[in-house]
N, C-alpha and C. Protein backbone atom coordinates (compact mmCIF):
# COMPACT_ATOMS: atom_id res chain seq x y z
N UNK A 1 242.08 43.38 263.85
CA UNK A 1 243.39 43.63 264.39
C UNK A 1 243.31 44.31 265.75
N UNK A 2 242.29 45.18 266.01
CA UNK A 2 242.30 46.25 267.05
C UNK A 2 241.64 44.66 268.35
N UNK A 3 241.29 44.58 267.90
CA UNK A 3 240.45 42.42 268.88
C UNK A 3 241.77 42.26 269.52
N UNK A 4 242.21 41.90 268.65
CA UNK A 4 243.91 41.16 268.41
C UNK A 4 244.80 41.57 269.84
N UNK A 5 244.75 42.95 269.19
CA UNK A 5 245.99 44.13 270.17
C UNK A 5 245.21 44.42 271.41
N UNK A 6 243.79 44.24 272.09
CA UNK A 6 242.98 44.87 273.09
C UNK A 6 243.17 43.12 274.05
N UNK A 7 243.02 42.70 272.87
CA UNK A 7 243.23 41.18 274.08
C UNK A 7 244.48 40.75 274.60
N UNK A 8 245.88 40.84 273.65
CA UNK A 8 246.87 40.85 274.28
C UNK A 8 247.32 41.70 275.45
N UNK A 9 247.16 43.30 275.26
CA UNK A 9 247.03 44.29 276.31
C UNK A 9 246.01 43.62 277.74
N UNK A 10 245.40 43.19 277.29
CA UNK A 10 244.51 42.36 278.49
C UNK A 10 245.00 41.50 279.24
N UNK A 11 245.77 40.61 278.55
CA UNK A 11 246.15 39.51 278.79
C UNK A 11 247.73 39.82 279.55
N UNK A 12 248.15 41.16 279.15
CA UNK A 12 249.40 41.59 279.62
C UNK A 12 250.09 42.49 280.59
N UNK A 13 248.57 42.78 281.06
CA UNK A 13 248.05 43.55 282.19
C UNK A 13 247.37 42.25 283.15
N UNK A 14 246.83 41.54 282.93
CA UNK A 14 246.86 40.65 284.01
C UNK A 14 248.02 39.77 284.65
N UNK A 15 248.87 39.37 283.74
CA UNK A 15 249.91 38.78 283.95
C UNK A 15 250.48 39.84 284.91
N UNK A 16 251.02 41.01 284.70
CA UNK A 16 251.66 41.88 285.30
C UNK A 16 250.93 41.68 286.82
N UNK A 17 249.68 41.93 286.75
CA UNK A 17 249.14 42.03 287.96
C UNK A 17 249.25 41.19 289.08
N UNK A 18 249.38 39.96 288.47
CA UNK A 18 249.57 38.75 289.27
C UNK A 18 251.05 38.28 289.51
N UNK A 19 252.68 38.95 288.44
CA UNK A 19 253.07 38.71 288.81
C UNK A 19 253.75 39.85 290.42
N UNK A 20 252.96 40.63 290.35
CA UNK A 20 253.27 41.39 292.05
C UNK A 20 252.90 40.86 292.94
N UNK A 21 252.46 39.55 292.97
CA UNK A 21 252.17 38.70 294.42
C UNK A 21 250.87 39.31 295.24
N UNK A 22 250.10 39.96 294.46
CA UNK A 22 248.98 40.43 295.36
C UNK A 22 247.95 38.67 295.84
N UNK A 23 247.91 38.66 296.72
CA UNK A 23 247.23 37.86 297.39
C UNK A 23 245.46 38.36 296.71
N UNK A 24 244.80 37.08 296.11
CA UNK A 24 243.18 37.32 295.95
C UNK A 24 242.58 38.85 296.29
N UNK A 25 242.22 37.88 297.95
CA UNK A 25 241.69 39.00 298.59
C UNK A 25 242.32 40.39 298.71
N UNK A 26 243.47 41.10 298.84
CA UNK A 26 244.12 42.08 299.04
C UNK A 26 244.13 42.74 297.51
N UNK A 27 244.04 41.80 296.60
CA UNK A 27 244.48 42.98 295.30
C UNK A 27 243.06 44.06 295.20
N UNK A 28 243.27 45.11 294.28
CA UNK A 28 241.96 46.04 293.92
C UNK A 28 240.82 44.78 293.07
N UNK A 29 239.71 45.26 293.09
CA UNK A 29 238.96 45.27 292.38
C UNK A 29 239.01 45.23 290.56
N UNK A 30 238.80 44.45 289.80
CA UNK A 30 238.77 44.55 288.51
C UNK A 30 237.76 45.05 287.73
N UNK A 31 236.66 45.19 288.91
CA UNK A 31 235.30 45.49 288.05
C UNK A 31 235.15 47.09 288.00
N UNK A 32 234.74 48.01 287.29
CA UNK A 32 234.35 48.96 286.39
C UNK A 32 234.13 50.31 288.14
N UNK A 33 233.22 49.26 288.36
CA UNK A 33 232.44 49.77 290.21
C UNK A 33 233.68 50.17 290.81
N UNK A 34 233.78 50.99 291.71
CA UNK A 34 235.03 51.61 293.12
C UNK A 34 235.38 50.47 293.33
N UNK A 35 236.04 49.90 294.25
CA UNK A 35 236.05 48.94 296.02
C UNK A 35 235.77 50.00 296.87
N UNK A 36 234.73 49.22 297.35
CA UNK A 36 234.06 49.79 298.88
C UNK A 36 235.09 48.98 299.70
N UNK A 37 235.88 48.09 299.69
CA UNK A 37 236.35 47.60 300.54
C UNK A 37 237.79 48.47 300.83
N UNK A 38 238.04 49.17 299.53
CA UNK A 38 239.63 49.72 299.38
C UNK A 38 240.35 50.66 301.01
N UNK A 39 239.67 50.75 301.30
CA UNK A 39 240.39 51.87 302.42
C UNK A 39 240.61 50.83 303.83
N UNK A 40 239.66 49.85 304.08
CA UNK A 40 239.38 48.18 304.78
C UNK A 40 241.21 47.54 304.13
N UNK A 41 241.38 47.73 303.32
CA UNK A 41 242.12 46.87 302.19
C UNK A 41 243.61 47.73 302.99
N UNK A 42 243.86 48.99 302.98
CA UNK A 42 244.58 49.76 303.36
C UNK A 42 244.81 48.91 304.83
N UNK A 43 244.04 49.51 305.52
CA UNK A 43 244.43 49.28 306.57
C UNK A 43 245.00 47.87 307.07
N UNK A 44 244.74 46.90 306.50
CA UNK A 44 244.94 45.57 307.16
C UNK A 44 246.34 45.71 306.11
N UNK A 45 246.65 46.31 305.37
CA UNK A 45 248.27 46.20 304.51
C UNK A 45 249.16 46.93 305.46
N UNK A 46 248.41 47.64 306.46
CA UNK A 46 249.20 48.79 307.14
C UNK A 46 248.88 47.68 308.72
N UNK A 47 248.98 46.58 308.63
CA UNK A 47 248.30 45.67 309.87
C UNK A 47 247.68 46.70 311.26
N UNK A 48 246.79 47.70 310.67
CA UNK A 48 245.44 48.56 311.38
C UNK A 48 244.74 48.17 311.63
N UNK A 49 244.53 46.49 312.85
CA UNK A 49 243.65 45.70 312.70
C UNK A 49 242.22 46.57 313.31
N UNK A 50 242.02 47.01 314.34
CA UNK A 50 241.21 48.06 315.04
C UNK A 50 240.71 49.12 313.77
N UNK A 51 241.76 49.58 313.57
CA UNK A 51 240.57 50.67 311.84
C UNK A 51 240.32 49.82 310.83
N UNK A 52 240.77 48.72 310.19
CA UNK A 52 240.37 47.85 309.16
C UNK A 52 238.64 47.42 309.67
N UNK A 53 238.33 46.56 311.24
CA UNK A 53 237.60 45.93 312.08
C UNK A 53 236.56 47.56 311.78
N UNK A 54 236.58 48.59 312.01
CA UNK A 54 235.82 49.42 311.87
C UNK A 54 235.26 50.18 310.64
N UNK A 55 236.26 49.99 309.44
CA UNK A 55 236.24 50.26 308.08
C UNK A 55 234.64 49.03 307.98
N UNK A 56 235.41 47.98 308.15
CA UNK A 56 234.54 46.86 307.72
C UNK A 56 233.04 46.94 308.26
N UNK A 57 233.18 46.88 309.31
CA UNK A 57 231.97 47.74 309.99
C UNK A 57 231.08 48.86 309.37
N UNK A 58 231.85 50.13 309.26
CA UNK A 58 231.18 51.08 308.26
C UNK A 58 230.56 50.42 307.31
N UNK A 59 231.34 49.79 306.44
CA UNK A 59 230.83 49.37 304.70
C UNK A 59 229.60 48.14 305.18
N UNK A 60 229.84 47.13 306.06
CA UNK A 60 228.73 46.55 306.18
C UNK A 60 228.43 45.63 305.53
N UNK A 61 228.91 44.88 304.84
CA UNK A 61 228.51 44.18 303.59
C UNK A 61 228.91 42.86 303.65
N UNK A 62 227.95 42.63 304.99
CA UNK A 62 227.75 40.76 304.82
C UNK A 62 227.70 39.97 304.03
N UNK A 63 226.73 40.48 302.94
CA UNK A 63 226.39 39.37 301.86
C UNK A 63 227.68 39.07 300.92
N UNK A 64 228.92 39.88 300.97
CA UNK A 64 230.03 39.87 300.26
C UNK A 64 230.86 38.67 301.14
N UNK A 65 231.13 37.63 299.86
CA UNK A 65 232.37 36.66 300.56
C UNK A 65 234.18 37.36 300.73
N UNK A 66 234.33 38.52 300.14
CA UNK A 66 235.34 38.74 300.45
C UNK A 66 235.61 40.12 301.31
N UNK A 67 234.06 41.06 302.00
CA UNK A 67 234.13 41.26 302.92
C UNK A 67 234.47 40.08 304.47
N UNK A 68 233.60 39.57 304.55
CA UNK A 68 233.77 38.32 305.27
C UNK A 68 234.56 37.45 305.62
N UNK A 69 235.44 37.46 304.89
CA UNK A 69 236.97 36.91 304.84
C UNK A 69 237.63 38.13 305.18
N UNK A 70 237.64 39.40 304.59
CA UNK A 70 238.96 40.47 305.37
C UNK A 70 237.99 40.94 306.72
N UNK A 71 237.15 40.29 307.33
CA UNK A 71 236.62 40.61 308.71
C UNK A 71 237.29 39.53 309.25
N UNK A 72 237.16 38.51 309.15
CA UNK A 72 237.61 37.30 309.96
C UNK A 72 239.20 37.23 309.58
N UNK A 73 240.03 37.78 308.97
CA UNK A 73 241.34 37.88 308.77
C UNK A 73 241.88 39.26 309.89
N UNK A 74 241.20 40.19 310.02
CA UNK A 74 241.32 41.13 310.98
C UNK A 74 241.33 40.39 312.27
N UNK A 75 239.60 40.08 312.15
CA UNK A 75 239.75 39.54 313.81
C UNK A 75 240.76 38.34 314.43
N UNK A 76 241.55 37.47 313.55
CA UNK A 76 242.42 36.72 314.16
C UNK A 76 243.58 37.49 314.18
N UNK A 77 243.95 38.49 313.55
CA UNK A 77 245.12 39.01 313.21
C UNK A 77 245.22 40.19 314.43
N UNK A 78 244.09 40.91 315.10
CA UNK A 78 244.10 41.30 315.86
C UNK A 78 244.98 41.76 316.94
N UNK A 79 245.07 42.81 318.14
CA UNK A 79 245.69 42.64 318.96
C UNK A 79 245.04 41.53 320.44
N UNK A 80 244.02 41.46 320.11
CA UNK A 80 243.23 40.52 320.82
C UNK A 80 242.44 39.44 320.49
N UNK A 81 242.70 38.49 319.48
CA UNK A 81 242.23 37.81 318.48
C UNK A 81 241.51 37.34 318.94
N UNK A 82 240.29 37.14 318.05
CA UNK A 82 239.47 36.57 318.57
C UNK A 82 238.99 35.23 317.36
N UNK A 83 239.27 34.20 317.79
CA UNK A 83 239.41 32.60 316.80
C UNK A 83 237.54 32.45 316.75
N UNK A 84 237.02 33.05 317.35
CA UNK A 84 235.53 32.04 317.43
C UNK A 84 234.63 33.07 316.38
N UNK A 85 235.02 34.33 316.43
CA UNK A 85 234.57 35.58 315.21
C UNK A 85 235.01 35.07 314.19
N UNK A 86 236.72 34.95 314.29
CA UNK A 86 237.23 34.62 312.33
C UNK A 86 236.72 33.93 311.83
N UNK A 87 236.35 32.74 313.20
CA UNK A 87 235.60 31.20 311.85
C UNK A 87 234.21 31.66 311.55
N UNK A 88 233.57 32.26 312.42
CA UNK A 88 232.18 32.06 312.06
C UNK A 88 232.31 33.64 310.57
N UNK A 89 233.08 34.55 310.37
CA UNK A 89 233.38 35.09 308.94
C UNK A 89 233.94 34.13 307.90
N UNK A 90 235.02 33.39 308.42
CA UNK A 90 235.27 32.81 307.49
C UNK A 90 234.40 31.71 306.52
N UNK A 91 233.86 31.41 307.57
CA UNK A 91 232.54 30.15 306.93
C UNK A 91 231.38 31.15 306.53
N UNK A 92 231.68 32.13 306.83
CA UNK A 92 230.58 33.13 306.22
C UNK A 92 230.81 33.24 304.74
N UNK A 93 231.79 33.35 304.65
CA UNK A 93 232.22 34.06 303.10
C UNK A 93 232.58 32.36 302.58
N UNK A 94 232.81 31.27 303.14
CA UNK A 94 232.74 29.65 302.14
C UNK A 94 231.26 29.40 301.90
N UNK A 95 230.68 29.70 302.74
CA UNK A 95 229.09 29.73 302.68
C UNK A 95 228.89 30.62 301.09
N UNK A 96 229.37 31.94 300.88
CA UNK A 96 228.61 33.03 300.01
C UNK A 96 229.21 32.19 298.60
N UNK A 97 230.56 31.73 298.79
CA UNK A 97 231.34 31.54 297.82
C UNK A 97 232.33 30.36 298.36
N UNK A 98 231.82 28.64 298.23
CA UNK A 98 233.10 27.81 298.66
C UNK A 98 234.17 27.69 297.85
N UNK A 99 234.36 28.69 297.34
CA UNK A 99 235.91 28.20 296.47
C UNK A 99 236.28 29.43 296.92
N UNK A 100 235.99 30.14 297.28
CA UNK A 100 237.19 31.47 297.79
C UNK A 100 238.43 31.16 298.24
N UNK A 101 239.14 31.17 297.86
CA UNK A 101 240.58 30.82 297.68
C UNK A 101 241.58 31.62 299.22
N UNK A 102 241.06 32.68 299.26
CA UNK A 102 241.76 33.68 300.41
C UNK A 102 240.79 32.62 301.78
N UNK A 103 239.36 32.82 301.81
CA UNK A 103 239.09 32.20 303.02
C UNK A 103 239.25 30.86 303.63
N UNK A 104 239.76 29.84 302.43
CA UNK A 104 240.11 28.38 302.42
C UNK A 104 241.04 28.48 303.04
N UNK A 105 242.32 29.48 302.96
CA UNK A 105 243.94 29.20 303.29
C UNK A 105 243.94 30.11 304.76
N UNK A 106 242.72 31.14 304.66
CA UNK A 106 242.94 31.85 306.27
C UNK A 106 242.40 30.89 307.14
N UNK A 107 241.26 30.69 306.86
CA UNK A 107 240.54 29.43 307.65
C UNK A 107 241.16 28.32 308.27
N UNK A 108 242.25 27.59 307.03
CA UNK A 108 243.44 26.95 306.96
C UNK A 108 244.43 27.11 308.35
N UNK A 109 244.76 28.24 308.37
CA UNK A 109 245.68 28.66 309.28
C UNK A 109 245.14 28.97 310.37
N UNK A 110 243.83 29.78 310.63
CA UNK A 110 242.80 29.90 311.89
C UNK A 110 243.16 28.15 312.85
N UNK A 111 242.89 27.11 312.02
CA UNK A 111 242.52 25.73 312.63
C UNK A 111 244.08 25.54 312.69
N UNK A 112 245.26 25.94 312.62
CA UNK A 112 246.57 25.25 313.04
C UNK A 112 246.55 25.93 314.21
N UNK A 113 246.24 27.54 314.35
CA UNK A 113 246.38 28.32 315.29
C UNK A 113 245.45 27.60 316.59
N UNK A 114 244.82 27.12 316.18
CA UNK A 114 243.67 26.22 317.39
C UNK A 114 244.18 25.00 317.67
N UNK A 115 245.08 24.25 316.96
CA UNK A 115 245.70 23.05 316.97
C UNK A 115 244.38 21.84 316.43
N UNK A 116 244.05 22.39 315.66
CA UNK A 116 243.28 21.32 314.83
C UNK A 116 243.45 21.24 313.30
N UNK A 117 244.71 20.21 313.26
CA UNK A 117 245.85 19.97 312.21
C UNK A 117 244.52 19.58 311.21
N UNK A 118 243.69 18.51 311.65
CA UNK A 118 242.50 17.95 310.26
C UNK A 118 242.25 18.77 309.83
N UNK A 119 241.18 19.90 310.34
CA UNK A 119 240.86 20.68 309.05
C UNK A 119 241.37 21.75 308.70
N UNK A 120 242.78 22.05 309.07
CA UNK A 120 243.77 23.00 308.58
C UNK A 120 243.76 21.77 306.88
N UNK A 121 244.11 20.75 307.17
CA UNK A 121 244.52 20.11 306.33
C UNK A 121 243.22 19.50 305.23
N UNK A 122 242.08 19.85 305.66
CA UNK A 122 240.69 19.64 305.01
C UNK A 122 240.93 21.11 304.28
N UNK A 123 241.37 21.92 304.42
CA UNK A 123 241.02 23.67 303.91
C UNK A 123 242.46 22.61 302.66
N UNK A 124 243.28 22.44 302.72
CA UNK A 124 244.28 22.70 302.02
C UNK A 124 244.01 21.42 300.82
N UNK A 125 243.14 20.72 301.27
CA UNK A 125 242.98 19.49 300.37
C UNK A 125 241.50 20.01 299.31
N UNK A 126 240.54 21.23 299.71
CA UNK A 126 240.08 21.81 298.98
C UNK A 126 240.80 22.94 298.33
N UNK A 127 241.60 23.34 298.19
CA UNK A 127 242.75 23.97 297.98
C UNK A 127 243.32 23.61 296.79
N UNK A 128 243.95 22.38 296.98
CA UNK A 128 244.13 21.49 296.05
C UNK A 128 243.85 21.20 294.89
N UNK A 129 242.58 21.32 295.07
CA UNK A 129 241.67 20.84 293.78
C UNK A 129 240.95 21.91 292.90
N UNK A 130 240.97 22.99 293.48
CA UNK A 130 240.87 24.64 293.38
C UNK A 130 242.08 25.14 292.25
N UNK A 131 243.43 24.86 292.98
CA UNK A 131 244.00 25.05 292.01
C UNK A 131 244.86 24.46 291.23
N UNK A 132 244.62 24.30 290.03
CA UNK A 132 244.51 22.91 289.15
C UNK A 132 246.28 23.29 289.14
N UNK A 133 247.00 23.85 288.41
CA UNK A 133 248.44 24.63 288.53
C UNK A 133 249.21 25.46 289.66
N UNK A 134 248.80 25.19 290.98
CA UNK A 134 248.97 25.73 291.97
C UNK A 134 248.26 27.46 292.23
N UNK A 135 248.50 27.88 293.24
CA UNK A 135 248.21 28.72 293.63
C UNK A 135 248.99 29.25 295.36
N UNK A 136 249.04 30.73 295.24
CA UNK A 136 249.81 31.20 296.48
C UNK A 136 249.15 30.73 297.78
N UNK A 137 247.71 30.82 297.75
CA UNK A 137 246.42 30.09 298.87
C UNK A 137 246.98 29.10 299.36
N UNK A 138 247.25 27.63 298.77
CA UNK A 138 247.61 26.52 298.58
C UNK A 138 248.74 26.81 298.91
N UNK A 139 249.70 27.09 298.29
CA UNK A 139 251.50 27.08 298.76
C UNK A 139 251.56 27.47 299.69
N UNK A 140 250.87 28.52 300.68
CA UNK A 140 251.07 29.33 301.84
C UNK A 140 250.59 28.48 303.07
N UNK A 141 249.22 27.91 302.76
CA UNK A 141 248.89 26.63 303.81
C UNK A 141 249.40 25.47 303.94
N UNK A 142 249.66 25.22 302.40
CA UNK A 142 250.73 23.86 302.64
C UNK A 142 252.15 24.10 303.60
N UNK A 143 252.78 25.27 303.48
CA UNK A 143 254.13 25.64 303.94
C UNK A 143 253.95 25.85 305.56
N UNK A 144 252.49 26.15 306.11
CA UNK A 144 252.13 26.40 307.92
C UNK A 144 252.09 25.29 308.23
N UNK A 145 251.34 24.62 307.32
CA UNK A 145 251.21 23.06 307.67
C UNK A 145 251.90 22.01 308.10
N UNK A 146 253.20 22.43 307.20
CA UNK A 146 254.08 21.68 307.04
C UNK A 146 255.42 22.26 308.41
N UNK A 147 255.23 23.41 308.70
CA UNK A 147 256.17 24.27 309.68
C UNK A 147 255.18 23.69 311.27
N UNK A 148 253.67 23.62 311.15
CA UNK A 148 253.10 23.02 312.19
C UNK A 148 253.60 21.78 312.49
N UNK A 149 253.55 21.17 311.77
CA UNK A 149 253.84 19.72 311.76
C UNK A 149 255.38 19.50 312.87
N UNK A 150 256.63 20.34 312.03
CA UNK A 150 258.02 19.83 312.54
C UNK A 150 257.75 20.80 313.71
N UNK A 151 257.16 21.86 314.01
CA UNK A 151 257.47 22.76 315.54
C UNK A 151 256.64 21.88 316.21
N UNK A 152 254.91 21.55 315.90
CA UNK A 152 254.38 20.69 316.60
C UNK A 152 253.40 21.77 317.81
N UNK A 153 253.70 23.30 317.02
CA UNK A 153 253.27 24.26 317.46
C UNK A 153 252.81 25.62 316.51
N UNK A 154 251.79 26.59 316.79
CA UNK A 154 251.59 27.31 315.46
C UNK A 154 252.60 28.60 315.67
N UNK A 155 252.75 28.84 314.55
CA UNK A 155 254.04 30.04 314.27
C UNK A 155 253.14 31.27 314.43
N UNK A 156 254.17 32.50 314.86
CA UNK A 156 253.05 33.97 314.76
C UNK A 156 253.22 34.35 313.54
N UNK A 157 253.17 33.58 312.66
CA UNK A 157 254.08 34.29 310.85
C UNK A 157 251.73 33.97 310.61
N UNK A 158 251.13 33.37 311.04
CA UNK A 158 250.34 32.76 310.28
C UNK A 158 249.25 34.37 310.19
């Protein structure tokens, strides 16, 4: 019985979690361990692109696909963006992990911001297939995509 009641509580605590719209990359950590990334995490919620860019820095942690993705989400988001840093993080972290879901849909939007509609639309067609019942990744690139398309220009929403 105690199985029973620990798995529903599980199961009812995740639901909750997901239904607050935390985006992948941005929610905490589930595992047992801190987030080293948490204070990185702060700042880019507080759009601190300059202290997030230096958080990330501190912690250091290349080999992480979802450091690598909130580096290359900083650096386009920037006050001075820089498109040729985000991709080479972003393909950093599809490299560590190609289904990362956060770096598919930033990546996504990096290439509308460049006006290269294909592989905005290559990120969203792996996307796709990622998430079998949709996903916010997917709905969010499909919706730039689709706003690229009728402006025929990229939005500053991305």
């Amino acid at each position: 019985m105690k199985t029973i009641i620990t798995r529903l509580l599980t199961a009812g605590a995740l639901l909750l979690a997901m239904s607050h719209g935390f985006a992948a990359d941005f929610a905490p950590s589930t595992s047992a361990a801190p987030d080293k990334l948490a204070a990185a995490r702060a700042q880019i919620a507080a759009k601190n692109w300059p202290a997030a860019i230096t958080e990330l820095k501190r912690v250091n942690d290349t080999g992480n696909a979802d450091w690598n993705n909130l580096m290359g989400y900083s650096l386009r988001k920037g006050p001075a963006p820089d498109f040729a840093g985000a991709e080479k993080f972003y393909n950093e972290a599809l490299r560590i992990d190609p289904k990362h879901r956060g770096a598919l849909e930033y990546s996504g939007e990096l290439y509308l911001m460049t006006g290269d509609l294909a592989k905005a639309e290559q990120r969203l067609a792996t996307l796709d297939k990622l998430c079998t019942f949709g996903c916010e990744e997917y709905s969010e690139l499909k919706t730039a995509i689709a706003q690229y398309k009728v402006k025929g220009k990229v939005s500053s929403s991305y």
